[in-house]
N, C-alpha and C. Protein backbone atom coordinates (compact mmCIF):
# COMPACT_ATOMS: atom_id res chain seq x y z
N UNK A 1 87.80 111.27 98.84
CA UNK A 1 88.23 109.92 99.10
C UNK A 1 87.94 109.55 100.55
N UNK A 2 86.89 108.56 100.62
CA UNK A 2 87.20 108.04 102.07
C UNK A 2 88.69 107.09 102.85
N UNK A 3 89.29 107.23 103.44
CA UNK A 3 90.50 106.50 103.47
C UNK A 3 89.96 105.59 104.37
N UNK A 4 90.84 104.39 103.41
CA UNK A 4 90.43 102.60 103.22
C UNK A 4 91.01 102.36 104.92
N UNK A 5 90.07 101.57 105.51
CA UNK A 5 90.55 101.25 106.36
C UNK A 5 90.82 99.59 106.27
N UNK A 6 92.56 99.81 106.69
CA UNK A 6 93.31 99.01 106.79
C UNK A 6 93.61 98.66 108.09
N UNK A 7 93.83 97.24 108.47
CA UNK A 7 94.55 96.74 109.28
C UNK A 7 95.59 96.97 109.98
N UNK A 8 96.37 97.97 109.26
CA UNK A 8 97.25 98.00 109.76
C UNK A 8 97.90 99.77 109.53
N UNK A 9 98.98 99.77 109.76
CA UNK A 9 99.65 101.40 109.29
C UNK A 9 100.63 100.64 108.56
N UNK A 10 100.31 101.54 107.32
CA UNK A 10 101.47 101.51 106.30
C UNK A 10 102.14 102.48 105.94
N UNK A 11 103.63 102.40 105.45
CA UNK A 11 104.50 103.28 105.74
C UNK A 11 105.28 102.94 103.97
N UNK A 12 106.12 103.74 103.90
CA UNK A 12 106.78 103.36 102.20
C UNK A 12 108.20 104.63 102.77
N UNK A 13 109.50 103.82 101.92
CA UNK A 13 110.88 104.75 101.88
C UNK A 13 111.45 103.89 101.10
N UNK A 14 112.61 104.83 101.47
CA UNK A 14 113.90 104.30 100.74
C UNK A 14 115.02 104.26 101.68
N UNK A 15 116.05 103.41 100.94
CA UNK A 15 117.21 103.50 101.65
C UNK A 15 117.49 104.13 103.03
N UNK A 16 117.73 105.43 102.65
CA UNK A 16 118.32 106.51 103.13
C UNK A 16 117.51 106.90 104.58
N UNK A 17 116.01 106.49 104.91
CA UNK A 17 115.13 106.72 105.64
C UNK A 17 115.00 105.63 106.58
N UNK A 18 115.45 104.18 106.67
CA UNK A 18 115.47 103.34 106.88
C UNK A 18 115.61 103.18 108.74
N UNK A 19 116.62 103.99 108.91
CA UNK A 19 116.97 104.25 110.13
C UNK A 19 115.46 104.95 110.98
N UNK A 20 115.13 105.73 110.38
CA UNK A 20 113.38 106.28 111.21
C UNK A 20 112.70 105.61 111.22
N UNK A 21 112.39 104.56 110.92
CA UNK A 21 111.45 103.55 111.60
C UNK A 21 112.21 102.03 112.65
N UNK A 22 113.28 102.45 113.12
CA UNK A 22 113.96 101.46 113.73
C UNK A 22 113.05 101.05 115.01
N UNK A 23 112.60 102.31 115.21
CA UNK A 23 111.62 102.47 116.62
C UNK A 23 110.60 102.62 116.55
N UNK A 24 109.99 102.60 115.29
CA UNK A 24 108.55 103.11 115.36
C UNK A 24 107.68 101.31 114.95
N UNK A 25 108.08 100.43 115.55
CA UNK A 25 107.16 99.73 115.82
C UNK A 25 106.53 99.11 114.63
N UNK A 26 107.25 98.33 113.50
CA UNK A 26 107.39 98.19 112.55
C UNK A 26 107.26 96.43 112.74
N UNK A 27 106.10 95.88 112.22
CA UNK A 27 105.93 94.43 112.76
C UNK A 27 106.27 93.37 111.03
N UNK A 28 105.93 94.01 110.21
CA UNK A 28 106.53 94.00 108.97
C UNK A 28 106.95 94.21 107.85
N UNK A 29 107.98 94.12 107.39
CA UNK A 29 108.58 94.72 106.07
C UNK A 29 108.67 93.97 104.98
N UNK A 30 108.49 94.51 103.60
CA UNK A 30 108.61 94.27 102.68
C UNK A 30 110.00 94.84 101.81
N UNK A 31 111.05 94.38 101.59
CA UNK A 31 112.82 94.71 100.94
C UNK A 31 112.37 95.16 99.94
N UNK A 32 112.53 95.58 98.55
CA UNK A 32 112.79 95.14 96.99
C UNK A 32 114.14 96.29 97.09
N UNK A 33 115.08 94.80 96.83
CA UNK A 33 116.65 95.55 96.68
C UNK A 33 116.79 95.36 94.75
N UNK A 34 118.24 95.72 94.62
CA UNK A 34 118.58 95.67 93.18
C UNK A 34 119.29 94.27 93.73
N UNK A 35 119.32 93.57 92.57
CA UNK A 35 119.76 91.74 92.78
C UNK A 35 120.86 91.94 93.65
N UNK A 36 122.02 92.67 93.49
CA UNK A 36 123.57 92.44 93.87
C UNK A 36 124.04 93.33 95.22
N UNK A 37 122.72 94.40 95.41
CA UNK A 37 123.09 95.60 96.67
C UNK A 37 123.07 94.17 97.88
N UNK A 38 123.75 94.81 98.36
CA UNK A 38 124.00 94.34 99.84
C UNK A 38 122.62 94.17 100.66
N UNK A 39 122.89 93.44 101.86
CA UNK A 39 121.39 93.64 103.26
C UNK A 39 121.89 94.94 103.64
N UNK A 40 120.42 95.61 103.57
CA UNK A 40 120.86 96.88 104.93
C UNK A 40 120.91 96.56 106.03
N UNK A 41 122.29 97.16 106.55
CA UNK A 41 122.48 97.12 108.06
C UNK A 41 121.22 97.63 109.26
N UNK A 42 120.63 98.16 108.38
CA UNK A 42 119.93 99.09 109.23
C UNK A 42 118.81 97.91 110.23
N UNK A 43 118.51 96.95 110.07
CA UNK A 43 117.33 95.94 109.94
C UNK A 43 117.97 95.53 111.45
N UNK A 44 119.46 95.76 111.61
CA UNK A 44 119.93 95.07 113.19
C UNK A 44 119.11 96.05 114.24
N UNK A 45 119.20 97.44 113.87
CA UNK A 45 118.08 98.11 115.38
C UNK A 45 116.83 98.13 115.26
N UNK A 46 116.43 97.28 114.37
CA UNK A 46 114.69 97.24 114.27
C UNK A 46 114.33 96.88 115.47
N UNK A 47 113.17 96.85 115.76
CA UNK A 47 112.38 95.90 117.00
C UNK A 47 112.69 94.14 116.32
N UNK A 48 111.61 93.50 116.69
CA UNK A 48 111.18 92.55 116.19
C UNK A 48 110.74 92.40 114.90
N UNK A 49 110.76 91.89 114.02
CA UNK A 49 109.75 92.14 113.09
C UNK A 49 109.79 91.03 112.14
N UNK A 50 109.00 90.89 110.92
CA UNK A 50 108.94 89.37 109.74
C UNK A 50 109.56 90.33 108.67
N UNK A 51 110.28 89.83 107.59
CA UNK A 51 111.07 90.55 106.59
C UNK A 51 110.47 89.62 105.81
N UNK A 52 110.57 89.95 104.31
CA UNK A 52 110.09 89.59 103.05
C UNK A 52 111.10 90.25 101.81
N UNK A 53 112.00 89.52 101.09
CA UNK A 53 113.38 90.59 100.98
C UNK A 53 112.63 90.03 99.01
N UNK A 54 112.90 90.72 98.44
CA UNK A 54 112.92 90.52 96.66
C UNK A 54 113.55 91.16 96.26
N UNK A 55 114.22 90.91 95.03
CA UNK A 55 115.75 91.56 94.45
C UNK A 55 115.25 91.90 92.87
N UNK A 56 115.36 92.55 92.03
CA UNK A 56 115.18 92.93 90.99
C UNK A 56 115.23 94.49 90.51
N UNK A 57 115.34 94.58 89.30
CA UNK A 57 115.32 96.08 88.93
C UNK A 57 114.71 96.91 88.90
N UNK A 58 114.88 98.51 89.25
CA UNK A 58 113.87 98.89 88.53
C UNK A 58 113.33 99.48 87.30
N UNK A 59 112.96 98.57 86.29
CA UNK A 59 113.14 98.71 85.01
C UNK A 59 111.58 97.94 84.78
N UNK A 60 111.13 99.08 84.02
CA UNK A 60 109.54 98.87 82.99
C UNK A 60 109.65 97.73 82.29
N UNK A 61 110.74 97.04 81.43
CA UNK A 61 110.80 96.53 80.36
C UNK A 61 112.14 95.30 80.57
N UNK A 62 111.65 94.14 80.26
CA UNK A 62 112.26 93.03 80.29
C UNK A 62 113.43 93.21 79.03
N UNK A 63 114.35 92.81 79.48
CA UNK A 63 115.94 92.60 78.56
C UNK A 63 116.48 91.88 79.35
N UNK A 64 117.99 91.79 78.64
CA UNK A 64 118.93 91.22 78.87
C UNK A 64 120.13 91.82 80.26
N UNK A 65 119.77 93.02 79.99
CA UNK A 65 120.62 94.53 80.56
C UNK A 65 120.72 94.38 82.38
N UNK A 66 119.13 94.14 82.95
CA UNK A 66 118.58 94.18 83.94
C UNK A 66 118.01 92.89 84.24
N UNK A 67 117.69 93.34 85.73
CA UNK A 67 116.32 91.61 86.28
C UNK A 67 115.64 92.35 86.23
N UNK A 68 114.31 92.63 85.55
CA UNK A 68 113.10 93.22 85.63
C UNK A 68 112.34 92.18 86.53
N UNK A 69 110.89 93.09 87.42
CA UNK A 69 110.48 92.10 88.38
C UNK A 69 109.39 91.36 87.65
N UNK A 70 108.91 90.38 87.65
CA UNK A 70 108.35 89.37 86.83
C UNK A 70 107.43 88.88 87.87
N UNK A 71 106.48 87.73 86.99
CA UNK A 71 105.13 87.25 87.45
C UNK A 71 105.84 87.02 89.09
N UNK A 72 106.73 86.08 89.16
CA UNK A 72 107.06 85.55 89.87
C UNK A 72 107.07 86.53 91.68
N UNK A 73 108.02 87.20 91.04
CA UNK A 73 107.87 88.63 92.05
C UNK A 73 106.42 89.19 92.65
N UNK A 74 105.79 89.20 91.76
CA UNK A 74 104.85 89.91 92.08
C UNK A 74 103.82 89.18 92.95
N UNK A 75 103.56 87.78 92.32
CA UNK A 75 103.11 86.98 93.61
C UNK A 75 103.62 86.48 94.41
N UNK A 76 105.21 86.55 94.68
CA UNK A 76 105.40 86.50 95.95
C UNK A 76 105.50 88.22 96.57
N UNK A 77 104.67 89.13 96.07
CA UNK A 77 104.30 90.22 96.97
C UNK A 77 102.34 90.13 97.46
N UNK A 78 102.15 89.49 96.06
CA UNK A 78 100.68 88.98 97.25
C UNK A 78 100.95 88.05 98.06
N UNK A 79 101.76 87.27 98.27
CA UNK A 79 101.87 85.89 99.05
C UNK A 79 101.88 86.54 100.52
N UNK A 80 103.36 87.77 100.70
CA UNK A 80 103.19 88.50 101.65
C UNK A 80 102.10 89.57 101.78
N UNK A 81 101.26 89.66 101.19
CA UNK A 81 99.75 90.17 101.19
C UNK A 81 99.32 89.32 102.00
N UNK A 82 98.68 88.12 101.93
CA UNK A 82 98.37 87.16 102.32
C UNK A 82 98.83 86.98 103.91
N UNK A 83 100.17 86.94 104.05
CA UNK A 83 100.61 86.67 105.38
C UNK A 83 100.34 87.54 106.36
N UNK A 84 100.17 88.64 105.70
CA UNK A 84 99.91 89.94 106.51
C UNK A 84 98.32 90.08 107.26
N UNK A 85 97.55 89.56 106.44
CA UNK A 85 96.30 89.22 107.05
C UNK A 85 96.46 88.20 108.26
N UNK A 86 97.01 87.12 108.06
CA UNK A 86 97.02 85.70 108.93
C UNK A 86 98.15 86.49 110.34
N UNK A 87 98.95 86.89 109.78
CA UNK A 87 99.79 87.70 111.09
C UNK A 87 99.47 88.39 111.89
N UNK A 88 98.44 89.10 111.75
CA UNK A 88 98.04 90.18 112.55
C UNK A 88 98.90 91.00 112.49
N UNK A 89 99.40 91.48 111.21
CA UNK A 89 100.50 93.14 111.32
C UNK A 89 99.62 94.27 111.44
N UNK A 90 100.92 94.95 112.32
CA UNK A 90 100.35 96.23 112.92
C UNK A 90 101.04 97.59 112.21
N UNK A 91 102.25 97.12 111.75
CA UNK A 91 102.71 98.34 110.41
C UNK A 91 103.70 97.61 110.11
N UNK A 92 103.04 97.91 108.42
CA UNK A 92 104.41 97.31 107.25
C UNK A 92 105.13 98.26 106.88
N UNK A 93 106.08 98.23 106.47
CA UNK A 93 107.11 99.29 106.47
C UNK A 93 107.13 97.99 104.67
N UNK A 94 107.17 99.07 103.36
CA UNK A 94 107.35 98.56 102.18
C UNK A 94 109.05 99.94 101.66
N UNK A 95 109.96 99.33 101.38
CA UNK A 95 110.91 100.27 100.99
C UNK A 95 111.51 99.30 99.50
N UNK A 96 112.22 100.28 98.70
CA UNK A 96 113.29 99.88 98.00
C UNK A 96 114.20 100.87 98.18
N UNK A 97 114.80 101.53 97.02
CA UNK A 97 116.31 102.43 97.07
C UNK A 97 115.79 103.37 97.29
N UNK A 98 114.62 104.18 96.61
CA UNK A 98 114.78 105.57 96.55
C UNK A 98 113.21 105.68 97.41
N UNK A 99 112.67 104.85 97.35
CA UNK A 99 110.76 104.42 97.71
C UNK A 99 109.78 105.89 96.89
N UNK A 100 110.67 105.31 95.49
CA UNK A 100 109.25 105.99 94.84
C UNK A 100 108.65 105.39 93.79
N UNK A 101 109.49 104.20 93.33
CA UNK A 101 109.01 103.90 92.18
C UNK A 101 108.39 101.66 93.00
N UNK A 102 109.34 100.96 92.85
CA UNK A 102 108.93 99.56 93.36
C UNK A 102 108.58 99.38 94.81
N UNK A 103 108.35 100.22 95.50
CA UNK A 103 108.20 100.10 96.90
C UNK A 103 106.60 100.62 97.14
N UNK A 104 106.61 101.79 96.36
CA UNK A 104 104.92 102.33 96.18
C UNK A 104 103.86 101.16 95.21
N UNK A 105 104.70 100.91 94.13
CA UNK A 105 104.06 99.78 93.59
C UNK A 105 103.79 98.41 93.88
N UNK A 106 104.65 97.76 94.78
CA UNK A 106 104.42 96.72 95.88
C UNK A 106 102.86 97.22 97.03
N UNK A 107 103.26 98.56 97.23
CA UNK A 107 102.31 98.89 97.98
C UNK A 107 101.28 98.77 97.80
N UNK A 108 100.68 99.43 96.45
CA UNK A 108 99.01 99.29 95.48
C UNK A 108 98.80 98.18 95.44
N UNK A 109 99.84 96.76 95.28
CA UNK A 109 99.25 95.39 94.97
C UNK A 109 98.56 94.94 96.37
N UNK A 110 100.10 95.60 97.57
CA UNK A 110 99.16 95.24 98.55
C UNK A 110 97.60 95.59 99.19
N UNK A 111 97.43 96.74 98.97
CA UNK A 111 96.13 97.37 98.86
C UNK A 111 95.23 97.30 98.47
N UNK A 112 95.69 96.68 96.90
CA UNK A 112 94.56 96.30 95.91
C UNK A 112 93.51 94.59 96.43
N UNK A 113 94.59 94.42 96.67
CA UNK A 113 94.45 93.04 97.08
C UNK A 113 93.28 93.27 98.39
N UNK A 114 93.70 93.82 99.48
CA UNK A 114 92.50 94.03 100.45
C UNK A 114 91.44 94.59 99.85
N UNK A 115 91.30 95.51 99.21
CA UNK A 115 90.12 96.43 98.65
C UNK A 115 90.12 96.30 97.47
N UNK A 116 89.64 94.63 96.44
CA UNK A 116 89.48 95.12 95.03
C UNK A 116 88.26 96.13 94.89
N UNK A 117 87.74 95.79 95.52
CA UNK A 117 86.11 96.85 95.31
C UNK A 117 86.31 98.34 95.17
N UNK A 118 87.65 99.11 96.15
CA UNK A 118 87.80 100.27 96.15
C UNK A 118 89.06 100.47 95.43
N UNK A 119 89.48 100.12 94.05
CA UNK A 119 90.93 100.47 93.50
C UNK A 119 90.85 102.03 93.42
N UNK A 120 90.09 102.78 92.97
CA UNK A 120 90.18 104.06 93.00
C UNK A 120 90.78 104.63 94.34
N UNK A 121 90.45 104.09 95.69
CA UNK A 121 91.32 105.11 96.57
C UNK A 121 92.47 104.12 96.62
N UNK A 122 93.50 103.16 96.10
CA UNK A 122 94.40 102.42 96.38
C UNK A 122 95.13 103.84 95.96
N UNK A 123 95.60 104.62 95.20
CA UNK A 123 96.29 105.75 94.86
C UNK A 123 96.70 106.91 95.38
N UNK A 124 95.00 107.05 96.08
CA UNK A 124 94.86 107.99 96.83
C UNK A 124 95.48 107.83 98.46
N UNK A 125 95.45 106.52 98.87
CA UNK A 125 96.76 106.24 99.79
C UNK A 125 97.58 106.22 99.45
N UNK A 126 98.38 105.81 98.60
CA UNK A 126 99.71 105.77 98.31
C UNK A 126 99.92 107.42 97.66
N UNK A 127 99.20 108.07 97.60
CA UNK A 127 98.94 109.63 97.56
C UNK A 127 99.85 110.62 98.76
N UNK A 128 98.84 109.99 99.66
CA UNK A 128 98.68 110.35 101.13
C UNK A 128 100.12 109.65 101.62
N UNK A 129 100.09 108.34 101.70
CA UNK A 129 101.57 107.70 102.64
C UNK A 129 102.87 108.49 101.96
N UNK A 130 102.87 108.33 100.61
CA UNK A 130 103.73 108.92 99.60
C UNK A 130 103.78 109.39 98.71
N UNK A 131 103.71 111.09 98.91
CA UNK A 131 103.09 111.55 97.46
C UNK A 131 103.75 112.11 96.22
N UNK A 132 105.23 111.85 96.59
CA UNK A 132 106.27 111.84 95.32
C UNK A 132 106.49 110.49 94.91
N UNK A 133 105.57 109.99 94.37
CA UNK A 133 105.67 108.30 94.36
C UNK A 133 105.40 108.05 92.70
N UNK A 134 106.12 107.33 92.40
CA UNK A 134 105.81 107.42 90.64
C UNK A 134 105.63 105.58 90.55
N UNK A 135 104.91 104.72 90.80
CA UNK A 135 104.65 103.44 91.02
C UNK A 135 105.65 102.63 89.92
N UNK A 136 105.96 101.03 89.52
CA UNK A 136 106.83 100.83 88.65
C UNK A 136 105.49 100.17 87.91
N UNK A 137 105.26 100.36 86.93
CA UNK A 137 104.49 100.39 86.01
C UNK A 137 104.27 98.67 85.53
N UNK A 138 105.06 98.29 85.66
CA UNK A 138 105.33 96.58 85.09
C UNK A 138 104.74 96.23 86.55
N UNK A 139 105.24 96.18 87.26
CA UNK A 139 104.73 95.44 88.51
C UNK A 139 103.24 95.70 88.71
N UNK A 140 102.86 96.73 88.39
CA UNK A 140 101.29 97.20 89.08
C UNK A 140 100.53 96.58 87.72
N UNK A 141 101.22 96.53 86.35
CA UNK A 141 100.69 95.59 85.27
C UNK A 141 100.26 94.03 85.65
N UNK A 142 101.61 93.72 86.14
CA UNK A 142 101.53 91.92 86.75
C UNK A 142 100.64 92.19 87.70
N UNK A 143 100.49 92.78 88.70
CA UNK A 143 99.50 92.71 89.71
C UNK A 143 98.18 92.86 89.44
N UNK A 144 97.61 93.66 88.32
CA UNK A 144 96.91 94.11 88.46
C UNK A 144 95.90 92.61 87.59
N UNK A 145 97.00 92.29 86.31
CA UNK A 145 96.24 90.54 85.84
C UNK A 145 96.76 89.43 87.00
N UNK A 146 97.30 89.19 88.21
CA UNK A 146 97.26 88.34 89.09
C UNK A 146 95.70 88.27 89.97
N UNK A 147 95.72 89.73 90.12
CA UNK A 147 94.58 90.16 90.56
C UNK A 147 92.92 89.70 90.13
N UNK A 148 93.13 89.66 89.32
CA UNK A 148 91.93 89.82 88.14
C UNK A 148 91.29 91.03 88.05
N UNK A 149 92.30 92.35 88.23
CA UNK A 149 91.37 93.39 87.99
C UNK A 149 91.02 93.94 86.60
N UNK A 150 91.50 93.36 85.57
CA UNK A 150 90.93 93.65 84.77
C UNK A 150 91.53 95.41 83.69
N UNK A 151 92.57 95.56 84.28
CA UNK A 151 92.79 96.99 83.81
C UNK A 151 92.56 98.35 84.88
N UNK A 152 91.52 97.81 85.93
CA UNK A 152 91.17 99.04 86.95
C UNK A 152 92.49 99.68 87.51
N UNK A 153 93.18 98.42 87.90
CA UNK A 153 94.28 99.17 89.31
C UNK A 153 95.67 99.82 87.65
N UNK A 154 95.79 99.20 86.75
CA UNK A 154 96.51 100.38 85.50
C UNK A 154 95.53 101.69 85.48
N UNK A 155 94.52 101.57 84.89
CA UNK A 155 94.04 102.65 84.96
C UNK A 155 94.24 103.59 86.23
N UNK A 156 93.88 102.84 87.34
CA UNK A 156 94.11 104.05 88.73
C UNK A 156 95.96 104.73 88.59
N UNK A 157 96.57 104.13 88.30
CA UNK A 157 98.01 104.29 88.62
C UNK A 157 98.04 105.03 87.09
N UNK A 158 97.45 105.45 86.38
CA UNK A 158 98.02 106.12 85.00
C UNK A 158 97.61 107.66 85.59
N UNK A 159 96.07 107.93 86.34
CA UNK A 159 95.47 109.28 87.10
C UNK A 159 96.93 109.42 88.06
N UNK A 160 96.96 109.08 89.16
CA UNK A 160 98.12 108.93 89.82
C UNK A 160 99.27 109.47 89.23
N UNK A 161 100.10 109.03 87.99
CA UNK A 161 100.92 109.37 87.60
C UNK A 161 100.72 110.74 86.85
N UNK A 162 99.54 111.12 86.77
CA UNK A 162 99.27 112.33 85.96
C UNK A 162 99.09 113.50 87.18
N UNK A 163 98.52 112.59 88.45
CA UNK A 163 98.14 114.31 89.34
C UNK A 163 100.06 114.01 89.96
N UNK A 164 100.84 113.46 89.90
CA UNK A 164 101.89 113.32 90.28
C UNK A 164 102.87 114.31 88.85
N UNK A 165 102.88 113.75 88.34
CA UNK A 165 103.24 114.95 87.25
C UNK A 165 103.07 116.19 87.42
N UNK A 166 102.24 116.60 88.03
CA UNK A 166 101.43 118.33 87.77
C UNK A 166 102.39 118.90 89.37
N UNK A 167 102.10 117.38 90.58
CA UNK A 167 102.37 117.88 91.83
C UNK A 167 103.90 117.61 92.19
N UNK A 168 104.84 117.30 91.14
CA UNK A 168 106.35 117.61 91.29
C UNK A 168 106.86 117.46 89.79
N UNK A 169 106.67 118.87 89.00
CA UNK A 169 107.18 118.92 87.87
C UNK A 169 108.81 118.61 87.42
N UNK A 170 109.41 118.31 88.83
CA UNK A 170 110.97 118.39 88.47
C UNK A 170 111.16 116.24 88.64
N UNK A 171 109.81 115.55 89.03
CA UNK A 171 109.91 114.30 88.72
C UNK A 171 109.75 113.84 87.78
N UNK A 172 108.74 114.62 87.03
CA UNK A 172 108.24 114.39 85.42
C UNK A 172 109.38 114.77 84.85
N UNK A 173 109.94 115.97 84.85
CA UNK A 173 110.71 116.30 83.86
C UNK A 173 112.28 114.74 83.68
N UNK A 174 112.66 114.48 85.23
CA UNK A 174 113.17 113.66 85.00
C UNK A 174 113.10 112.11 84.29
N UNK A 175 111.38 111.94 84.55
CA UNK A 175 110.96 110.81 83.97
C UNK A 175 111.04 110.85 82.42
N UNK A 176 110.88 111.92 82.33
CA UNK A 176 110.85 112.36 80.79
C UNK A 176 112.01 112.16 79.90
N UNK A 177 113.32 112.46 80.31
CA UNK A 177 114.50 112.47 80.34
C UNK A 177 115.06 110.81 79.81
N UNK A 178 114.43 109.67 80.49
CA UNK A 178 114.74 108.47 80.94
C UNK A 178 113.43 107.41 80.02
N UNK A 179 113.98 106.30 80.13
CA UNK A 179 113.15 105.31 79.22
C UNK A 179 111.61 105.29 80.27
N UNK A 180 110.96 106.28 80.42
CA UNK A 180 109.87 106.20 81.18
C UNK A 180 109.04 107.19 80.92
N UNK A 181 109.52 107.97 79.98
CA UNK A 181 108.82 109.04 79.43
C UNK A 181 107.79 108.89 78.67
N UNK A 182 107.41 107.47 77.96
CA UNK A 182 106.12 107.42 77.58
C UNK A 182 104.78 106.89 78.80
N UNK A 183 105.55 107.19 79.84
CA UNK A 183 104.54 107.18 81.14
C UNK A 183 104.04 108.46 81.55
N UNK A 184 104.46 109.64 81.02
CA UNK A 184 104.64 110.68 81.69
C UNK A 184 103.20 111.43 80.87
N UNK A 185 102.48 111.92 81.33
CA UNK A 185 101.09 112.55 80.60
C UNK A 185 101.94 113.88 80.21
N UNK A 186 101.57 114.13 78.24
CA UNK A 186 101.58 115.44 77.95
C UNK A 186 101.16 116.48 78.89
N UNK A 187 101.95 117.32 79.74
CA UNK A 187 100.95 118.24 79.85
C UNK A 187 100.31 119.14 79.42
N UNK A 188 100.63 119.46 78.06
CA UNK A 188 99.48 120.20 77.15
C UNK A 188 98.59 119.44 76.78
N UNK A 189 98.62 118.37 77.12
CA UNK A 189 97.38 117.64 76.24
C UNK A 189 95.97 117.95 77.44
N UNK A 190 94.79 117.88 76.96
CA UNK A 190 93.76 118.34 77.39
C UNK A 190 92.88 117.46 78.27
N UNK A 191 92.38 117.64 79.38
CA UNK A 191 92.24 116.20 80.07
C UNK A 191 90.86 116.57 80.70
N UNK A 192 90.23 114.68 80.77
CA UNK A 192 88.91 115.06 81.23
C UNK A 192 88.33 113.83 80.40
């Protein structure tokens, strides 16, 4: 993989990590909270910076139960795609709760979006930035027809979820466990 050169440094967490980039020079962020969690406090010792906050679940599948993130969401995560070019950011900091599942997947749209030509390494960064990262599957769906890619950036994120499977068997097993298990590649099944 040659790594995509970007504009900027990008960064991906969760919650709990929030506090380590207070200082590291963080010009913008991207939120995705659950609708009802609170603002993190943490955002008062930042530097300076532009925030972009979206609230929704993280849930594959539209019901009644949850806010699943929808068209809507998703282009307002290219919109802040968009701004990020015209801004001149120098590192986005993308988090939700845990930053493995809607925070990595915000991430690929943003990526995808700079480099449709190279979707194959969009993964392979979000590899590299975060490599216990299991993307949210619906969102990188909406993105990927906002996009017009056509199926590429699903396809990249299905490899992804498979060398991610192999490279933390105790995430699969949990995915497995949970309504996300038909994301999870057999691993007996034979590949190639």
């Amino acid at each position: 993989m040659t790594q995509p050169q970007l504009p900027f440094r990008l960064s991906i967490c969760g919650l709990d990590e929030l506090p380590a980039f207070a200082a590291e020079g963080v010009s913008h962020v991207v939120s995705i909270l659950d609708p009802d969690y609170p603002d993190p406090e943490d955002f008062a010792a930042f530097l300076p910076h532009r925030r972009a906050v979206l609230r929704f679940d993280d849930v594959i599948v539209t019901g009644d139960l949850y806010q699943a993130p929808g068209a809507g969401d998703v282009a307002a995560i290219l919109n802040v795609g968009r701004e990020l070019a015209a801004d001149g950011a120098t590192h986005v900091l993308v988090h939700c709760h845990a930053g493995v599942s809607r925070s990595t997947a915000a991430a690929a749209l943003l990526l995808a979006q700079r480099m449709p030509d190279a979707i194959d390494d969009v993964f392979d960064e979000i590899h590299r930035v975060r490599p216990r990262s299991w993307p949210n599957s619906l969102i990188v769906r909406l993105g990927d027809a906002q996009l017009g890619l056509a199926g590429r950036l699903v396809a990249a994120m299905q490899r992804h979820h498979a060398r991610v499977a192999v490279d933390y068997p105790e995430l699969a097993k949990l995915l497995r466990m949970g309504m996300r298990a038909h994301e999870v590649p057999d691993p007996s099944a034979p590949t190639g």
